[in-house]
Protein backbone atom coordinates (compact mmCIF):
# COMPACT_ATOMS: atom_id res chain seq x y z
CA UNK A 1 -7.61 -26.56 15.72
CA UNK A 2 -6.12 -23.05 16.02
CA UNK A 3 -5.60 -20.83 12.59
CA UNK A 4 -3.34 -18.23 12.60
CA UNK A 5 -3.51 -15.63 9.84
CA UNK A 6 -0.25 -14.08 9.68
CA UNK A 7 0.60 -10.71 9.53
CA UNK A 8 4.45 -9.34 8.59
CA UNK A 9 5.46 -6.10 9.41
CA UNK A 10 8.41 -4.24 7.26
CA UNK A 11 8.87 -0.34 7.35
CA UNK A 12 4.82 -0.19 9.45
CA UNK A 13 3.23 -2.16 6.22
CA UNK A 14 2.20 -5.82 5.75
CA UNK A 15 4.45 -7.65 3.35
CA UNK A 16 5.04 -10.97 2.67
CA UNK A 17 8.34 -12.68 1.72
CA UNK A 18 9.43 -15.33 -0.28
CA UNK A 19 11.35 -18.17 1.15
CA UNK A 20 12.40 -15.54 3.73
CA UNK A 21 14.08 -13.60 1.22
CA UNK A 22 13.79 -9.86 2.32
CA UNK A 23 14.72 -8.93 -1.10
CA UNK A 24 11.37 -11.29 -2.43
CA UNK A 25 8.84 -9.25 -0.16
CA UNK A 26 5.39 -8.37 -1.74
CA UNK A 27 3.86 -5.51 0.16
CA UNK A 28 0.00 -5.21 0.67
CA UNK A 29 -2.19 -2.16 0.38
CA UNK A 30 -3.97 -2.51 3.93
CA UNK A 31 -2.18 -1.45 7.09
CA UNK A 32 -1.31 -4.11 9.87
CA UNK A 33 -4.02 -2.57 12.17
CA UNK A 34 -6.51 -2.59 9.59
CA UNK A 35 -5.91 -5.82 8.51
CA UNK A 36 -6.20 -7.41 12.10
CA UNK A 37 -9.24 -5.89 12.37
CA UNK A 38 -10.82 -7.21 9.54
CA UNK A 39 -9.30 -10.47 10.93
CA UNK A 40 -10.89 -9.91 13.92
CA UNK A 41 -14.21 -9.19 12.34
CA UNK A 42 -13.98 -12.03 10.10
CA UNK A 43 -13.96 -13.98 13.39
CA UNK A 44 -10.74 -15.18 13.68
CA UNK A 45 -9.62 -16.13 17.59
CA UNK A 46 -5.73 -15.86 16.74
CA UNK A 47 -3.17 -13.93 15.06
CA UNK A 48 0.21 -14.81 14.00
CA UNK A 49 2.77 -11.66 14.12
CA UNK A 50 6.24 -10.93 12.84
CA UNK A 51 8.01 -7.57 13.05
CA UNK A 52 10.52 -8.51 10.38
CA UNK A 53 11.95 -4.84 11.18
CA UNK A 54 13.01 -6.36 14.64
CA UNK A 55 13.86 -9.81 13.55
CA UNK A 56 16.81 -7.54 11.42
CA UNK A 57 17.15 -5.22 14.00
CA UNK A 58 17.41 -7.46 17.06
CA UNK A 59 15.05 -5.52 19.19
CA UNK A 60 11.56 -5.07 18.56
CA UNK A 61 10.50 -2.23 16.23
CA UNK A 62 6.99 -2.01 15.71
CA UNK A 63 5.79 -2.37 19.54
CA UNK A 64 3.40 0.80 18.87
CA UNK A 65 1.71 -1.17 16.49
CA UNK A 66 1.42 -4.42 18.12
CA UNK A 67 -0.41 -2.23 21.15
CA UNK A 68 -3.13 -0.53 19.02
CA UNK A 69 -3.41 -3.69 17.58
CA UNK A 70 -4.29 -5.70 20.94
CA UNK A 71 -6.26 -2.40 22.09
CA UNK A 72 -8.22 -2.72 18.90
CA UNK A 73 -9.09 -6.21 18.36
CA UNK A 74 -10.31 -9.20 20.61
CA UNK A 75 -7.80 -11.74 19.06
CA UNK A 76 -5.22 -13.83 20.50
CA UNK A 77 -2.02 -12.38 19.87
CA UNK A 78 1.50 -14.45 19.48
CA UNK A 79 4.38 -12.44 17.86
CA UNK A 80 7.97 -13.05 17.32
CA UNK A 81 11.15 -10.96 15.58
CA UNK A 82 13.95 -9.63 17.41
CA UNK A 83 13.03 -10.12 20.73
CA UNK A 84 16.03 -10.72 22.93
CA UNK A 85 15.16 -9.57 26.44
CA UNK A 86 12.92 -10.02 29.44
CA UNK A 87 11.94 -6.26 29.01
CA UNK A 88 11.37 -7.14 25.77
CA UNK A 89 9.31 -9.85 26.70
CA UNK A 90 7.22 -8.23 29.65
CA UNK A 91 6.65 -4.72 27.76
CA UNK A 92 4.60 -7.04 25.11
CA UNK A 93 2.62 -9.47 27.62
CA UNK A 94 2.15 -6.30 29.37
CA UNK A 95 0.44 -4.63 26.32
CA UNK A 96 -1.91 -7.64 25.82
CA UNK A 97 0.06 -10.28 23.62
CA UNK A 98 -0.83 -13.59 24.33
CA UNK A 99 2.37 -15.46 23.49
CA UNK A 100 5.90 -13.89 22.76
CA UNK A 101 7.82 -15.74 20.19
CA UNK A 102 11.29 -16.19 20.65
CA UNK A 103 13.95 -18.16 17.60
CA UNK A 104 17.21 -16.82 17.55
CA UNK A 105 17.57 -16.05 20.94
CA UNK A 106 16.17 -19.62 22.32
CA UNK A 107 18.59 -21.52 20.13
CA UNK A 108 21.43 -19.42 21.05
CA UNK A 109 20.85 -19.26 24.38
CA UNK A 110 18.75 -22.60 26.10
CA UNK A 111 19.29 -21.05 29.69
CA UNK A 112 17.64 -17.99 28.48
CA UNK A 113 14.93 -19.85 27.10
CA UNK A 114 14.56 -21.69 29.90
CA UNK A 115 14.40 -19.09 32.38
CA UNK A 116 11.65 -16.55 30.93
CA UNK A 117 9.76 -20.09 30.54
CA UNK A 118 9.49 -20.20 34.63
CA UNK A 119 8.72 -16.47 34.71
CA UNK A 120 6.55 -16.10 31.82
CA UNK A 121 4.61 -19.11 32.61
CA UNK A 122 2.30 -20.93 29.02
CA UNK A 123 3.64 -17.32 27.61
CA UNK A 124 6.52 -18.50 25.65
CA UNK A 125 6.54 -20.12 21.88
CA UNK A 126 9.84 -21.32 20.24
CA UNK A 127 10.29 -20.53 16.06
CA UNK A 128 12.27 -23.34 14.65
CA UNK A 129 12.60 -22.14 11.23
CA UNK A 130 14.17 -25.10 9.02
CA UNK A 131 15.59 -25.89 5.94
CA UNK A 132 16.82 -29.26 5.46
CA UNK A 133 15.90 -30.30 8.94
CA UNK A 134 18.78 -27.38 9.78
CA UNK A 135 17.64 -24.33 11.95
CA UNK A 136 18.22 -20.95 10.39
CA UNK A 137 18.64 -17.89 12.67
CA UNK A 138 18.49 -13.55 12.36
CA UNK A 139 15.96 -13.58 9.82
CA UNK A 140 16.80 -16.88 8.18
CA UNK A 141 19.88 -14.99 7.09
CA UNK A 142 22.32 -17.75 9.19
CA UNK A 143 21.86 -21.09 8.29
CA UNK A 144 23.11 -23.57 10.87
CA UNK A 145 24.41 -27.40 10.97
CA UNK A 146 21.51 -27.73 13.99
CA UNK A 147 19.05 -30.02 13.71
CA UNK A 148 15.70 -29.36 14.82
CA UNK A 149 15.13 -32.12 16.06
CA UNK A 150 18.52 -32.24 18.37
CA UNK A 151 17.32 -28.98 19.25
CA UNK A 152 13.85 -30.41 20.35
CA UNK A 153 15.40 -32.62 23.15
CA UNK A 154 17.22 -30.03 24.81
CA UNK A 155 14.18 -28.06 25.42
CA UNK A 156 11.03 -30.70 25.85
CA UNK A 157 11.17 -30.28 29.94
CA UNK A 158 11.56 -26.20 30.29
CA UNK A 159 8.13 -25.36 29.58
CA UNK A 160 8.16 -24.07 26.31
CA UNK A 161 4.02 -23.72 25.45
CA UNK A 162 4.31 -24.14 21.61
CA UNK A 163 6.14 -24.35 18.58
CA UNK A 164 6.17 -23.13 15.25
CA UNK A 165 7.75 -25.56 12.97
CA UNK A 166 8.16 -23.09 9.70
CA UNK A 167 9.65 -25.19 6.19
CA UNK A 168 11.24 -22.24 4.95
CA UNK A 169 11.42 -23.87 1.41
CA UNK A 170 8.02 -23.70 1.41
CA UNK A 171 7.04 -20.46 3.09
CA UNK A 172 5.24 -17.90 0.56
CA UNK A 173 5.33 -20.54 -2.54
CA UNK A 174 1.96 -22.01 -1.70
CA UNK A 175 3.31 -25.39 -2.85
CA UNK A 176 1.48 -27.33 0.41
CA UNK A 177 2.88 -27.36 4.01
CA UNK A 178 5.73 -29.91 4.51
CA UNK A 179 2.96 -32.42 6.61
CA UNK A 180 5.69 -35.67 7.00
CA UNK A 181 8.42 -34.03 8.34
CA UNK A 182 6.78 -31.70 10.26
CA UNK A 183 4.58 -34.22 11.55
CA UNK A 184 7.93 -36.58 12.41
CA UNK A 185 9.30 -33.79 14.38
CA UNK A 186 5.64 -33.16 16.55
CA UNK A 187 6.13 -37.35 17.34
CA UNK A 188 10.02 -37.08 18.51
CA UNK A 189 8.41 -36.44 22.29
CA UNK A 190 6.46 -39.04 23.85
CA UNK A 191 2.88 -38.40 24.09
CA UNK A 192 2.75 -36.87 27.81
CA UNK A 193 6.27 -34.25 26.43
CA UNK A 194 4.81 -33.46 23.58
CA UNK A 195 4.61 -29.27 23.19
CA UNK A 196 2.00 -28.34 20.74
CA UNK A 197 3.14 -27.82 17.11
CA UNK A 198 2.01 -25.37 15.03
CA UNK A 199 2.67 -26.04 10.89
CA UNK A 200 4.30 -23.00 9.14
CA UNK A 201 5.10 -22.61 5.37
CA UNK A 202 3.49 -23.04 1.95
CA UNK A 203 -0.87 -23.69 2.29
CA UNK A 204 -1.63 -23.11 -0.30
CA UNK A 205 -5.46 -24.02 -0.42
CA UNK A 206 -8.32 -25.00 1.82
CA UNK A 207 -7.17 -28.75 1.11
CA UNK A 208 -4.24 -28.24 3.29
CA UNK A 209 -5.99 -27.20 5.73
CA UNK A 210 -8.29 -29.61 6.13
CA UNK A 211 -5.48 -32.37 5.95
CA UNK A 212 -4.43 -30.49 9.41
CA UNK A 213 -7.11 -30.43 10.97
CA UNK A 214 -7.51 -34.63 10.53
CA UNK A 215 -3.97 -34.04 13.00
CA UNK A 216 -5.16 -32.14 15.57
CA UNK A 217 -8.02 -35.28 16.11
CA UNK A 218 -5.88 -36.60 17.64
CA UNK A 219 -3.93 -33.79 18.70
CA UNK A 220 -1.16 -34.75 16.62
CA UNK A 221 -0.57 -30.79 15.45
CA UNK A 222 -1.92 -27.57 17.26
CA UNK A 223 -2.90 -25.79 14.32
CA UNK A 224 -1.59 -23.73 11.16
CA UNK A 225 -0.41 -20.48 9.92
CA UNK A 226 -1.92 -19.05 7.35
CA UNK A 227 0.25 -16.31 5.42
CA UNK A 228 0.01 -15.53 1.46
CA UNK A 229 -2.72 -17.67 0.60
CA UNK A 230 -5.29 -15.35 2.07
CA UNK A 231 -3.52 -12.17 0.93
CA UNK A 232 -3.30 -13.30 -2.91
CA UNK A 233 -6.92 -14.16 -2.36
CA UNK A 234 -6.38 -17.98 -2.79
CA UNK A 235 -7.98 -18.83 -0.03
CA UNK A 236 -11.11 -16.46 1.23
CA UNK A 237 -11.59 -15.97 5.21
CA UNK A 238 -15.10 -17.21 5.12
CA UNK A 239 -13.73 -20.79 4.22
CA UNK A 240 -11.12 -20.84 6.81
CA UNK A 241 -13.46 -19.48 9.85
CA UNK A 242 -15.85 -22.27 9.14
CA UNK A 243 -13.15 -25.04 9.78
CA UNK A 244 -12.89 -23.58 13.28
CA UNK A 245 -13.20 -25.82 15.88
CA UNK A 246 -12.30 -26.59 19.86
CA UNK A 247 -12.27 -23.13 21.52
C-alpha cells in the first residue's frame, strides 16, 4: 500500500482547507520544504502535492518549490493544480516529479488527456474530485452534472497510471474516507482495466487506514492520502510508516 502525506501550497505556506473551501484554509507553521523533509526523514516513500495557487491560477505557481523540494528529499513526488500544458507537464517530470496530476484539464479535454498519456508514459494521474458522485472542476469552485463514473469509461484504455478519487464532503473533516463508493467506482473496470485508485478525503485515524490497507490485499485500492490528520496531530507519522508495505 502507498501513503501519501499531503502537502497544500497557498501564498509558499502549507495550509489545509475545508471541504475545498479556500475561505476554510488553516495554515501551518512549517514551510512546504521543511515539512517534506521531515516526511522524508520520517521515512515516507511518497508525497502527495497541490499548488492550490495554480489550481486558481490555471498555471502552476509554486514550481520553485516543488524543485528544491525533489532536490532535497528522496520521495516520490505526484502533484497536481493548474497544470494545463505539455510544458507544464515536462518542466515538472523534468525537475524530478514522479507523477503530474492533471483534473480540470483531463475532464475538459479527454484528447488532451489522452495524448500526454502516450508521451508521458506511467507519468500521468487523473483527480476526480466528487461530490455526489458529480465531478467538480477549478478548485472545486464548478460543480458539474458529470458523473465519475461516466467519466471513468471514457478514459480506462488511454493509459492513465492512477487516480485519485477525492470525496470532497469529506476532505479536511476527518469524519472517515468514503470506503463504499469509492471502492464501487475502483470495481466499474474489469479486473485486467482496472487503473489504480488512490482514496482521498476525511482519515481521520489510524483505523482508516488500516481498513485500506485490507483493499490493497487484494489490490482492490492503491493506497491513501493522508492530509489534516497528521497536521492536527491526530494521527503521528511513526504509526503510519509502520503500516508500510509492498515497495
Amino acid at each position: 500500500m502507498k501513503i501519501f502525506p499531503a502537502i497544500d501550497i497557498k501564498g509558499g505556506k502549507c495550509v489545509r482547507l475545508l471541504k475545498g473551501n479556500f475561505d476554510k484554509s488553516t495554515e501551518y507553521k512549517k514551510s512546504p520544504i521543511d515539512q517534506a523533509k521531515e516526511f522524508s526523514d520520517s521515512g515516507f516513500r511518497d508525497l502527495h502535492i497541490v499548488d492550490l495557487d495554480g489550481a486558481l491560477k490555471g498555471e502552476p505557481v509554486n514550481g520553485e518549490l516543488i524543485e528544491e523540494i525533489c532536490k532535497l528529499t528522496k520521495i516520490r513526488i505526484q502533484i497536481g493544480g493548474g497544470i494545463r500544458s505539455i510544458d507544464h507537464i515536462k518542466k515538472l517530470i523534468d525537475i524530478g516529479v514522479d507523477r503530474v496530476v492533471i483534473g480540470t484539464m483531463a475532464v475538459e479535454d479527454t484528447k488532451f488527456l489522452e495524448n500526454i498519456c502516450s508521451k508521458f508514459k506511467n507519468k500521468i494521474a487523473v483527480a476526480l474530485d466528487v461530490r455526489n458522485g458529480f465531478i467538480a472542476l477549478r478548485g472545486w469552485k464548478e460543480q458539474t452534472k458529470i458523473l465519475a463514473s461516466d467519466f471513468l469509461m471514457k478514459i480506462k484504455n488511454i493509459g492513465v497510471s492512477r487516480i485519485i478519487y477525492t470525496d470532497i464532503e469529506r476532505d479536511g473533516t476527518l469524519t472517515r474516507p468514503n470506503l463504499p463508493e469509492t471502492l464501487k467506482f475502483a470495481k466499474l473496470l474489469n479486473y485486467n482495466e482496472r487503473i489504480p485508485v488512490v482514496v482521498s478525503g476525511g482519515v481521520g485515524s489510524i483505523n482508516d487506514i488500516v481498513a485500506i490497507k485490507k483493499l490493497t490485499q487484494p489490490p482492490e485500492l492503491e493506497g491513501v492520502i493522508v492530509g489534516k490528520a497528521m497536521y492536527d496531530g491526530t494521527l503521528s507519522d511513526h504509526n503510519i510508516v509502520n503500516l508500510l508495505v509492498d515497495y
